[in-house]
N, C-alpha and C. Protein backbone atom coordinates (compact mmCIF):
# COMPACT_ATOMS: atom_id res chain seq x y z
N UNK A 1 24.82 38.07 42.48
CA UNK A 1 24.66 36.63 42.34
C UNK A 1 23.53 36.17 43.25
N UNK A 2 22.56 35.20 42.98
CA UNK A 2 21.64 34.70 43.61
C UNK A 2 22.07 33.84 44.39
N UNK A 3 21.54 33.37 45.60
CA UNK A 3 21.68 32.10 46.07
C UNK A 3 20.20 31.33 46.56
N UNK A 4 20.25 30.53 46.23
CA UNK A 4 19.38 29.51 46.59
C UNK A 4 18.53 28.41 47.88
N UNK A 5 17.95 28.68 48.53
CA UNK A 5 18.06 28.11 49.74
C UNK A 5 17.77 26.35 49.51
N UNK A 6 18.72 25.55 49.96
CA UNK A 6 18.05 24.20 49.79
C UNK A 6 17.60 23.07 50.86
N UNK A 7 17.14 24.28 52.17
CA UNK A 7 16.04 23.93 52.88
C UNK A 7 16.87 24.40 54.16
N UNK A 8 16.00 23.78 55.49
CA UNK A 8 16.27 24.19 56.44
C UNK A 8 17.61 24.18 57.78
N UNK A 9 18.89 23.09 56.75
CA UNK A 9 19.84 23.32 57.32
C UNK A 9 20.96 24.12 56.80
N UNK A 10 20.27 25.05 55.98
CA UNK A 10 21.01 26.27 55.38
C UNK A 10 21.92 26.30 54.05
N UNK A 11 21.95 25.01 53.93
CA UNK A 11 22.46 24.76 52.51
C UNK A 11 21.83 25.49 51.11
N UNK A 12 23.11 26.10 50.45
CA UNK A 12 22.38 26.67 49.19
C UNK A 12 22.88 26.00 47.92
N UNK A 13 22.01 26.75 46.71
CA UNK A 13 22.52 26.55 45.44
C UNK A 13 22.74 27.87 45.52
N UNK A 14 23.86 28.31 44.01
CA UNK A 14 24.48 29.44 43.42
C UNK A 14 25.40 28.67 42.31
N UNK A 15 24.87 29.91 41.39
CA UNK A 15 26.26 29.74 39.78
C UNK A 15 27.29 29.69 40.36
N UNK A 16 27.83 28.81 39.94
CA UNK A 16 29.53 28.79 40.10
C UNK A 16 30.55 29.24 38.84
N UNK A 17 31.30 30.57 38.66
CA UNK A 17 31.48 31.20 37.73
C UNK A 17 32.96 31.28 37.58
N UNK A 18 33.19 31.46 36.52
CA UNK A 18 34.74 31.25 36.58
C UNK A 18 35.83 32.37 37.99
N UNK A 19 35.36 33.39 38.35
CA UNK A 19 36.05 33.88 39.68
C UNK A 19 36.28 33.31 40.78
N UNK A 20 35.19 32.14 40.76
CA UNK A 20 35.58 31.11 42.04
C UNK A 20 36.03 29.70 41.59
N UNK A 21 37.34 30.19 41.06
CA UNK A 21 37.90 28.86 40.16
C UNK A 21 39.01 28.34 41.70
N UNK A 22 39.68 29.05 42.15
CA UNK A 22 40.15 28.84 43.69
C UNK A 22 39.61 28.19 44.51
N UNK A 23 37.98 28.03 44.59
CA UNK A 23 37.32 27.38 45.77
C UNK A 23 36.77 26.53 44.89
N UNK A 24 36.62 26.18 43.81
CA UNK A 24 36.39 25.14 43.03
C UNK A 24 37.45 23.89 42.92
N UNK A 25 38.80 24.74 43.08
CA UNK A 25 39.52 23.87 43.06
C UNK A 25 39.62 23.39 44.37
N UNK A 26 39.99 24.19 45.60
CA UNK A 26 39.97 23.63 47.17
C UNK A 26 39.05 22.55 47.50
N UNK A 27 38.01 22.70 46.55
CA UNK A 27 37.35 21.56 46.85
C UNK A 27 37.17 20.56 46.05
N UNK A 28 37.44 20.10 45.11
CA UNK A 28 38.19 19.22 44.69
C UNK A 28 39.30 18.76 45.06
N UNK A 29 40.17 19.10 46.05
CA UNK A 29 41.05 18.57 46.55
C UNK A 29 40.93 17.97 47.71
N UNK A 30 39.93 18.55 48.12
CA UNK A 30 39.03 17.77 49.48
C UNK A 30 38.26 16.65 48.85
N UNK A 31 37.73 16.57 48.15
CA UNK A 31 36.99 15.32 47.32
C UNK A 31 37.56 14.32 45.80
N UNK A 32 38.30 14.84 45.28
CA UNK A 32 39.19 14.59 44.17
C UNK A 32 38.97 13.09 43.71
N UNK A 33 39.61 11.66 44.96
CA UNK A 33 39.19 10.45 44.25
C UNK A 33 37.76 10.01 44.70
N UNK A 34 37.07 10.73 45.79
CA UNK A 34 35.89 10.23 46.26
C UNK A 34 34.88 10.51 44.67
N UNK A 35 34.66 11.97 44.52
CA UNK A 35 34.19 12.30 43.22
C UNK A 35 34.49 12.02 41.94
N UNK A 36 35.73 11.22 41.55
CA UNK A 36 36.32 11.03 40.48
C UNK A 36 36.31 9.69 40.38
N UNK A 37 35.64 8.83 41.43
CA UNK A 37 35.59 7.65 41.11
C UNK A 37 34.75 7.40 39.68
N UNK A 38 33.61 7.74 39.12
CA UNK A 38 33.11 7.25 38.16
C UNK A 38 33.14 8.44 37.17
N UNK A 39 33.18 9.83 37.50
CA UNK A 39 33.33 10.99 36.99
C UNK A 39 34.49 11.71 36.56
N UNK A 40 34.82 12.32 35.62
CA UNK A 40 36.24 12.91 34.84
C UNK A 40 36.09 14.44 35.43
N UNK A 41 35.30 14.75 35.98
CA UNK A 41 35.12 16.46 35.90
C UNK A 41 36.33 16.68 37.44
N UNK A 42 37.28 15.99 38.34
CA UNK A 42 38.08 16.32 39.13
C UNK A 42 39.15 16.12 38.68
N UNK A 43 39.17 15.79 37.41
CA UNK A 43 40.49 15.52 36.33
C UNK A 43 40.29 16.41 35.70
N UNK A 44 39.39 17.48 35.43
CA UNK A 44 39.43 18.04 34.69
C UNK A 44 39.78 19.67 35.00
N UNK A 45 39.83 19.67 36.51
CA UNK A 45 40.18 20.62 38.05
C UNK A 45 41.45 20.61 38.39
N UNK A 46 42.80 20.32 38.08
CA UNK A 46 43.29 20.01 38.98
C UNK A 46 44.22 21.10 39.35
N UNK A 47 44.47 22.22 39.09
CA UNK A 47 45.29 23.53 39.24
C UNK A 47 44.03 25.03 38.92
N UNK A 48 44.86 25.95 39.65
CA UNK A 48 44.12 27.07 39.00
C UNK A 48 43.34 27.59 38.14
N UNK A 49 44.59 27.10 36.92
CA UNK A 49 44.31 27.59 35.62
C UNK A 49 42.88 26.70 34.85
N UNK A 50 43.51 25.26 35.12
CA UNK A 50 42.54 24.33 34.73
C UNK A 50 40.75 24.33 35.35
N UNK A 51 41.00 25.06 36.78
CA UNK A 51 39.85 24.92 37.27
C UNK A 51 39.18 26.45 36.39
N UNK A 52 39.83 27.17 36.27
CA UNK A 52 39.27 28.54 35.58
C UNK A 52 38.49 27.86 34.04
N UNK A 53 39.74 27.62 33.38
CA UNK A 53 38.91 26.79 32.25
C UNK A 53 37.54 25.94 32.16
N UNK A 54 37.61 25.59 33.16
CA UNK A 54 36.29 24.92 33.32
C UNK A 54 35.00 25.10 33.55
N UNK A 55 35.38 26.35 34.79
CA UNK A 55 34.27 26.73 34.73
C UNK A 55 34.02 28.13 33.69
N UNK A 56 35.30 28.60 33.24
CA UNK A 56 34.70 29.34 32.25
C UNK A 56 33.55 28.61 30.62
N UNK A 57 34.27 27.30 30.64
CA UNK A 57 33.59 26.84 29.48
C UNK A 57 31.93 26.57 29.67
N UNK A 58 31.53 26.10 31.40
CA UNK A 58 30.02 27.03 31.56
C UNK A 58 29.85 28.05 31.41
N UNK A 59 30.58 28.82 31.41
CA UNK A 59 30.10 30.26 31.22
C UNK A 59 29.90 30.66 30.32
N UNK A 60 30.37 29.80 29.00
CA UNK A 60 30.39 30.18 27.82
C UNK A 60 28.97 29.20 27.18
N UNK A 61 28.34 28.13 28.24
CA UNK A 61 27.42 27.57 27.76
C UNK A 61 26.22 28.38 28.23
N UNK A 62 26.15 28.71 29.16
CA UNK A 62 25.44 29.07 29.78
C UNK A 62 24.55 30.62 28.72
N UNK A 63 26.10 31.45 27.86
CA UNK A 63 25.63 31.93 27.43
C UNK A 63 24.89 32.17 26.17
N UNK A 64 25.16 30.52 25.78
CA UNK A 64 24.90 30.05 24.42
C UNK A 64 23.73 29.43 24.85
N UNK A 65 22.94 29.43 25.88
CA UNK A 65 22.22 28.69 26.54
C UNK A 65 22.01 26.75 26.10
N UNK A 66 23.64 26.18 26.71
CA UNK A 66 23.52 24.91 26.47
C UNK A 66 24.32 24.42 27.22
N UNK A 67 24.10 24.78 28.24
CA UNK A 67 24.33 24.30 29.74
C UNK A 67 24.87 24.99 30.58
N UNK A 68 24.87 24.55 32.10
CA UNK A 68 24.65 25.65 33.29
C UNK A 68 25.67 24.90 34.57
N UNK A 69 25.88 25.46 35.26
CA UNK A 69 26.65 24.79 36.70
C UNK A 69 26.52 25.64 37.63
N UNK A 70 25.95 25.05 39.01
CA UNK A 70 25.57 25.29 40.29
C UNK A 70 26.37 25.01 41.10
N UNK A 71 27.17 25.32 41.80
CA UNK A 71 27.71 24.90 43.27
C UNK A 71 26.83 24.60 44.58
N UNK A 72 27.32 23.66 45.39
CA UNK A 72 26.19 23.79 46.61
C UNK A 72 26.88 24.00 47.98
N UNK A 73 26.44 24.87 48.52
CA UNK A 73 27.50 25.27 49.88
C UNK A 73 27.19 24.85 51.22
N UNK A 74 27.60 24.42 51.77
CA UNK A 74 26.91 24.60 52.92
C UNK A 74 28.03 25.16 54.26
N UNK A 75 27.43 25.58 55.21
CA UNK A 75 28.15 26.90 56.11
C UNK A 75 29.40 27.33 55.23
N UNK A 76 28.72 27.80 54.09
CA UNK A 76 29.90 29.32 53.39
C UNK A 76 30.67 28.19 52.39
N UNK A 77 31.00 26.91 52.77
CA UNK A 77 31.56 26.03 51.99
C UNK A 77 31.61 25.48 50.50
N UNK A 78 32.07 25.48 49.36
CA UNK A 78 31.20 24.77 48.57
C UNK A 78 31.68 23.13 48.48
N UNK A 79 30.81 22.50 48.53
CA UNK A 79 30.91 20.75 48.86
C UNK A 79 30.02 20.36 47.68
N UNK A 80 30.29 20.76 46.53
CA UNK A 80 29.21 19.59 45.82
C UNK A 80 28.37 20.61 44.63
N UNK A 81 28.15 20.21 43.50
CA UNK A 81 27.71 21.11 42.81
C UNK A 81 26.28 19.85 41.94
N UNK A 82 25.62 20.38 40.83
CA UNK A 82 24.70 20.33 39.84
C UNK A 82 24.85 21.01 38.10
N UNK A 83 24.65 20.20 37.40
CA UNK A 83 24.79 21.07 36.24
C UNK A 83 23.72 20.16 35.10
N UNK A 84 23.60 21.05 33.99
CA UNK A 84 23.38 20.40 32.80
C UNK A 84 24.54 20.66 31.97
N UNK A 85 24.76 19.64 32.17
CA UNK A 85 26.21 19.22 31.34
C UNK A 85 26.34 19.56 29.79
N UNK A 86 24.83 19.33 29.34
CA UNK A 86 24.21 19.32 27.85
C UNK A 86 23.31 20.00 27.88
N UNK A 87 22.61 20.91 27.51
CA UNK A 87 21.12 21.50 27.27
C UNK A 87 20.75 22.04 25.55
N UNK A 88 19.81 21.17 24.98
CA UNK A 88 19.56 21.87 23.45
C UNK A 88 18.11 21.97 23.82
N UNK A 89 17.67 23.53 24.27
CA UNK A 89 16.44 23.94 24.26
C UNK A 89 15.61 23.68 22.84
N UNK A 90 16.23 23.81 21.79
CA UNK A 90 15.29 23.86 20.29
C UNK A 90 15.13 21.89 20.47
N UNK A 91 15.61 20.61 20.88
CA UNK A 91 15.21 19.56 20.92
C UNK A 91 14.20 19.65 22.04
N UNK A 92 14.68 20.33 23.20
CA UNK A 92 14.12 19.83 24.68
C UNK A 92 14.55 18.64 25.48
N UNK A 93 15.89 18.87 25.08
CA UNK A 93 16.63 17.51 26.03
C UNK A 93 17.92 18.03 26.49
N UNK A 94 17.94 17.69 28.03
CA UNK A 94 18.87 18.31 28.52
C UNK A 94 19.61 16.95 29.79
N UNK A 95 20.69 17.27 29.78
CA UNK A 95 21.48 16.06 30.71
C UNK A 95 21.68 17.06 31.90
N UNK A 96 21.30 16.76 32.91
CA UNK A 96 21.75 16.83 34.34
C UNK A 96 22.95 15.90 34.70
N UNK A 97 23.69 16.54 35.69
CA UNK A 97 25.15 15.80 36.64
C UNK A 97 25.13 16.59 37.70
N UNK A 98 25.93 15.69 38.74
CA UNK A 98 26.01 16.12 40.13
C UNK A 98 27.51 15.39 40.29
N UNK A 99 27.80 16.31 41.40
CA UNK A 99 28.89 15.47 42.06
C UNK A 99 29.45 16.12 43.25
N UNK A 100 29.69 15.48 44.58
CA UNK A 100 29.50 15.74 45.83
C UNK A 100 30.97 15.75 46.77
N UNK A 101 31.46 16.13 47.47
CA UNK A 101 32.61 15.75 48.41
C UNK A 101 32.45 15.09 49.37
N UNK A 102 33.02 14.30 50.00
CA UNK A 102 32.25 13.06 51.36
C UNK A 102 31.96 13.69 52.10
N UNK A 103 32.60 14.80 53.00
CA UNK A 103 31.88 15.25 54.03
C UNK A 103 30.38 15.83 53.33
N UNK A 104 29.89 15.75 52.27
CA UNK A 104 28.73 15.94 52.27
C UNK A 104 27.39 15.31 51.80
N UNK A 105 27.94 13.74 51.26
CA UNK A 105 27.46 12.52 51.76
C UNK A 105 26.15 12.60 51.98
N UNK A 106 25.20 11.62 51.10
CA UNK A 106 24.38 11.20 52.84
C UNK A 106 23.31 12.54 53.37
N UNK A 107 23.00 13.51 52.69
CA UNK A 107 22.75 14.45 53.42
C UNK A 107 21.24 15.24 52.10
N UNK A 108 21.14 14.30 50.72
CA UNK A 108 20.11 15.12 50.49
C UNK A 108 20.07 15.94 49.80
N UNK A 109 22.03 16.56 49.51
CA UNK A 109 21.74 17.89 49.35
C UNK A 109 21.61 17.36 47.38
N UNK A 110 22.06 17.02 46.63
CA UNK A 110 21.65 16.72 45.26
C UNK A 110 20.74 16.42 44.74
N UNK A 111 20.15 15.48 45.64
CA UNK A 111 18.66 15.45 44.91
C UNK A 111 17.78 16.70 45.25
N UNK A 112 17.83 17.90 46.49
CA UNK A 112 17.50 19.08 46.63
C UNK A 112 18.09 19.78 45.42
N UNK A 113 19.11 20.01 45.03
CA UNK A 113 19.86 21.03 44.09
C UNK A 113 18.99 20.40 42.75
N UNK A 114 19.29 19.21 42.35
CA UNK A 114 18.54 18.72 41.16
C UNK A 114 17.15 18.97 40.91
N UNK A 115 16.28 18.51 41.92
CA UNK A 115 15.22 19.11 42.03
C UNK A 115 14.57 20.52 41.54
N UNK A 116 15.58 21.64 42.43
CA UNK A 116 15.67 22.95 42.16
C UNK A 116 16.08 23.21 40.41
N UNK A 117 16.92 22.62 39.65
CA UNK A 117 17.36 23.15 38.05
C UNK A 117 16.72 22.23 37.56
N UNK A 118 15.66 20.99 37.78
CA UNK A 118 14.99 20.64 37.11
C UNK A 118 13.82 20.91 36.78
N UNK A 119 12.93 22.08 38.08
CA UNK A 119 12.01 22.36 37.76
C UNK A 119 11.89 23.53 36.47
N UNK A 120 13.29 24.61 36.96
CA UNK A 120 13.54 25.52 36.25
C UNK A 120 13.73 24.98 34.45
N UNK A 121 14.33 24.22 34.38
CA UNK A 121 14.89 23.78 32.93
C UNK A 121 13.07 23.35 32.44
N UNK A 122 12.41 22.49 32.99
CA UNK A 122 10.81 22.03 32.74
C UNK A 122 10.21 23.60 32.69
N UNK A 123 9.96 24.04 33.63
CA UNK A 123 8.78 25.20 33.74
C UNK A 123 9.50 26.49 33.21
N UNK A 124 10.43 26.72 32.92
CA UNK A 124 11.13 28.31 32.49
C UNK A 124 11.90 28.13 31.17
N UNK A 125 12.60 27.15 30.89
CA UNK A 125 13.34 27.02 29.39
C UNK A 125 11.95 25.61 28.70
N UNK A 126 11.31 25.63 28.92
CA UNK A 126 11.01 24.19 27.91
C UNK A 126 11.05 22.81 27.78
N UNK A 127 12.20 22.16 28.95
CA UNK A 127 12.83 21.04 28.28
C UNK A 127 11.85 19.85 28.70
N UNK A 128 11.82 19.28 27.51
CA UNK A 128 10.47 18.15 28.30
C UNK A 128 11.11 16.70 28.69
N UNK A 129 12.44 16.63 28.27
CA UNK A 129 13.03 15.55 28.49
C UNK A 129 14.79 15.80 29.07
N UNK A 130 14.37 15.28 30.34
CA UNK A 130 16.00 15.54 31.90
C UNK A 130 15.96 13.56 31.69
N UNK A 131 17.82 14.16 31.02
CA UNK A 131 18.27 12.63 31.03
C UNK A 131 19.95 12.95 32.55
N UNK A 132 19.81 11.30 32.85
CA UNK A 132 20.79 11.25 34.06
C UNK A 132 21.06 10.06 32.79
N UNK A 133 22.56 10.19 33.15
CA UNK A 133 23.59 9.44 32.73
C UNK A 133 24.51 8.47 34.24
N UNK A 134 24.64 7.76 33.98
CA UNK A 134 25.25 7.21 35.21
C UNK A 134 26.51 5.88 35.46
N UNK A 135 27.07 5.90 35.77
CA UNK A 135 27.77 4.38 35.58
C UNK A 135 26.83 3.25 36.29
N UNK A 136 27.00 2.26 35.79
CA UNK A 136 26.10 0.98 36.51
C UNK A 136 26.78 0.88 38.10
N UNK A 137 28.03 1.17 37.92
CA UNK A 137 28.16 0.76 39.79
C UNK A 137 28.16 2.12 40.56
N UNK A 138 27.72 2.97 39.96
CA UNK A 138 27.55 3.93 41.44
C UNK A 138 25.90 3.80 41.77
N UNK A 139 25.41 3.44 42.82
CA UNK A 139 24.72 3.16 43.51
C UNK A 139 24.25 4.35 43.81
N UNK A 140 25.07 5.19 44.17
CA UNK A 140 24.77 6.39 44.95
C UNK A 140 24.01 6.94 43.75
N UNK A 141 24.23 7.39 42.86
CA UNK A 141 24.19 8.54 41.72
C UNK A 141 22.39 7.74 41.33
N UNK A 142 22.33 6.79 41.20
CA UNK A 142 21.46 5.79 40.32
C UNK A 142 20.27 5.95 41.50
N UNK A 143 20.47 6.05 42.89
CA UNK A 143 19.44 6.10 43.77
C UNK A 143 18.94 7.50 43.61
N UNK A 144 19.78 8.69 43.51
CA UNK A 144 19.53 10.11 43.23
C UNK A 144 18.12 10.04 42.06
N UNK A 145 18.86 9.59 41.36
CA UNK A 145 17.72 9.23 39.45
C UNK A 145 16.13 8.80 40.25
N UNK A 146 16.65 7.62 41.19
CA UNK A 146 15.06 6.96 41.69
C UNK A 146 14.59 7.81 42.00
N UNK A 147 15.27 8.62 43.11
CA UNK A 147 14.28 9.78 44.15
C UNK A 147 13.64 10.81 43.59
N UNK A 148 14.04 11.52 42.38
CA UNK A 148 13.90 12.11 41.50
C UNK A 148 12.80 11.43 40.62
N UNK A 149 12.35 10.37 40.79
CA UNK A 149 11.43 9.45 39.66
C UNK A 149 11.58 9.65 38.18
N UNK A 150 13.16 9.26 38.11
CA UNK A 150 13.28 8.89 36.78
C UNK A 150 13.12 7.20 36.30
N UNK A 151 13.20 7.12 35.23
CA UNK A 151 12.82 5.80 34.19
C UNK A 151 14.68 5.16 33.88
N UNK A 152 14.61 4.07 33.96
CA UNK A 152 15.77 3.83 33.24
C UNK A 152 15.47 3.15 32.10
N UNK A 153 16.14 3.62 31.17
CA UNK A 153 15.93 4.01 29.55
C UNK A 153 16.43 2.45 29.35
N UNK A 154 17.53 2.66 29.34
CA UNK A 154 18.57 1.39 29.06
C UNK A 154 20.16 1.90 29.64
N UNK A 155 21.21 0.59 29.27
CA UNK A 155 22.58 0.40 29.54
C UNK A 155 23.15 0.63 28.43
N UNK A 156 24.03 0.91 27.76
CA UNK A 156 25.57 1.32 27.35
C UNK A 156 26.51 0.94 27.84
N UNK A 157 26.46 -0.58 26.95
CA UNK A 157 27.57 -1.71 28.07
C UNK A 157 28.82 -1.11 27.03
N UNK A 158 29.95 -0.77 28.35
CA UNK A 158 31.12 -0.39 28.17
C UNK A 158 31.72 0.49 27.47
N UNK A 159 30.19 1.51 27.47
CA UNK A 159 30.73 2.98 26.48
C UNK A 159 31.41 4.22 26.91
N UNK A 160 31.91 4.15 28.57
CA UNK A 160 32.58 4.83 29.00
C UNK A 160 34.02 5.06 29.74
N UNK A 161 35.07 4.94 29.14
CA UNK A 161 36.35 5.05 29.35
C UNK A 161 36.89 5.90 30.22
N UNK A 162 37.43 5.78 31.81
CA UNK A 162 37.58 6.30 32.54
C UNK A 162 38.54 5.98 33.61
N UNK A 163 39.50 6.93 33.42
CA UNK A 163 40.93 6.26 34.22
C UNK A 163 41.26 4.94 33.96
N UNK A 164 41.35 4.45 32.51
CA UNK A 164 41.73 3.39 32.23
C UNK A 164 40.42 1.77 32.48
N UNK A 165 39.25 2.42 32.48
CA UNK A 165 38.64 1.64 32.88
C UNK A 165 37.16 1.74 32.12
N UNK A 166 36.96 0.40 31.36
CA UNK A 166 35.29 0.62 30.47
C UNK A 166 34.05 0.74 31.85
N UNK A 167 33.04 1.50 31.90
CA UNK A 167 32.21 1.87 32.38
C UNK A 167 31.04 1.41 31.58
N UNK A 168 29.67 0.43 32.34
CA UNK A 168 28.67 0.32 31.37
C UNK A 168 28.02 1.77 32.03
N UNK A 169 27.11 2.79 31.45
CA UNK A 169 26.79 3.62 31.31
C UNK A 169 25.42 3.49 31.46
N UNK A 170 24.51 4.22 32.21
CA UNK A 170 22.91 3.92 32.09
C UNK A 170 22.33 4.77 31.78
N UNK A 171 21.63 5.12 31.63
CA UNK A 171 20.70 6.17 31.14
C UNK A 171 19.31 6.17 31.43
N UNK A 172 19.16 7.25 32.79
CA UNK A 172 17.95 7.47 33.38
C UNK A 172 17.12 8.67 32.56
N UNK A 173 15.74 8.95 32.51
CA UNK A 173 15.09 9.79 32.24
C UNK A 173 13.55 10.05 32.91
N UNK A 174 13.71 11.26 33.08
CA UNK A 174 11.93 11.53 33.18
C UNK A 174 11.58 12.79 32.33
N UNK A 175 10.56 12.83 31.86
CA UNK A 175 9.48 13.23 30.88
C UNK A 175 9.04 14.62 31.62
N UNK A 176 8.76 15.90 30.88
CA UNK A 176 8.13 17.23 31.72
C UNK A 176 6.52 16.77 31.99
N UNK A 177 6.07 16.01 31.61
CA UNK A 177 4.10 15.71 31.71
C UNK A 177 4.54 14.78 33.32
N UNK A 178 5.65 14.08 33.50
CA UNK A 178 6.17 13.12 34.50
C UNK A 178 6.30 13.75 35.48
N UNK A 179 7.04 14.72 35.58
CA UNK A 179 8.00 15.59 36.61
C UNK A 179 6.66 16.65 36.64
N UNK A 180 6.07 16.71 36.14
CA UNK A 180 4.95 17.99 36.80
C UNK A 180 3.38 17.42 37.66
N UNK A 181 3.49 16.03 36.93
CA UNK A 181 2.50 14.75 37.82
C UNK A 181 3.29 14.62 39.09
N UNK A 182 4.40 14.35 39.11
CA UNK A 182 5.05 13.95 40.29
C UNK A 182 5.37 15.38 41.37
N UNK A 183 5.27 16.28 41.44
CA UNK A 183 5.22 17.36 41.94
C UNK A 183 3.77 18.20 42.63
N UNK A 184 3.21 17.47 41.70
CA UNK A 184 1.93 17.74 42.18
C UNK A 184 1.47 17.27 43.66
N UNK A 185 0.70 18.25 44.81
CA UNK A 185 1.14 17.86 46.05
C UNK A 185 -0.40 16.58 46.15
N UNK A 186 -0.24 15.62 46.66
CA UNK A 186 -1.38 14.49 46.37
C UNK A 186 -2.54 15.37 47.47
């Protein structure tokens, strides 16, 4: 398995594969309503078995090549992962997601991890168009999209149903001609 360095306070990326369905779940239980506030994927964790399922069903995208999931660790930990939730290489549009545990907050490490599978998905699979999906009130997630210099497309007032609750939905994007201008060192 590879791991990833995502800079100089030792934090990495790495696949997260269905064998580490145990520490997938431990940590979700450390983060569970912090991460599940606008997101279903710690509902979708919540035992062994369930966390195996889950990440086996990346595994099964991954090998269909239509989508991928990263964990992000830091000292040995995993606190927080990255994925394309969606990837159709023959369109070239692929959805990125993140989602973090509090103690790891605040720290950088997602828009580093995103960064890292966005260049890859642009420069190694093709995709010329990385959409972020987001709820209108997470702040957090929607500032990630800025730093990243994505576009917001438009809203999807109240197209997302979640713990009993409509979500307007946004929809960020940037362009591969975008993301390879913006990378470029000035």
């Amino acid at each position: 398995m590879f791991a990833k360095s995502l800079g100089e306070d030792g934090a990495e990326l790495r696949p997260l594969e269905p064998w580490q369905a145990e520490e997938l779940l431990a940590h979700m239980d450390r983060g569970r309503e912090f991460v599940g506030q606008f997101i279903s994927f710690p509902d979708r964790a919540v035992d062994l078995e369930s966390s195996r399922s889950l990440l086996q069903s990346y595994a099964e995208k991954a090998a269909t090549d239509t989508g991928r999931i990263y964990g992000i660790w830091t000292d040995g930990t995993l606190v927080g992962g990255v994925l394309f939730r969606t990837m159709d290489v023959a369109m070239g549009v692929a959805e990125v997601g993140c989602w973090l545990e509090p103690s790891a907050a605040g720290k950088g490490l997602v828009t580093r991890a995103a960064r890292m599978i966005i260049d890859w998905a642009v420069e190694e699979r093709g995709i010329h168009r990385i959409e972020w999906v987001v709820a209108s009130e997470n702040a957090a997630s929607i500032a990630v999209a800025r730093r990243l210099g994505m576009t917001k497309d438009g809203v999807l007032r109240e197209s997302y149903l979640h713990r009993g609750k409509r979500h307007d939905m946004e929809i960020w994007s940037v362009l591969a001609p975008e993301w390879r201008a913006a990378r470029q060192p000035s």
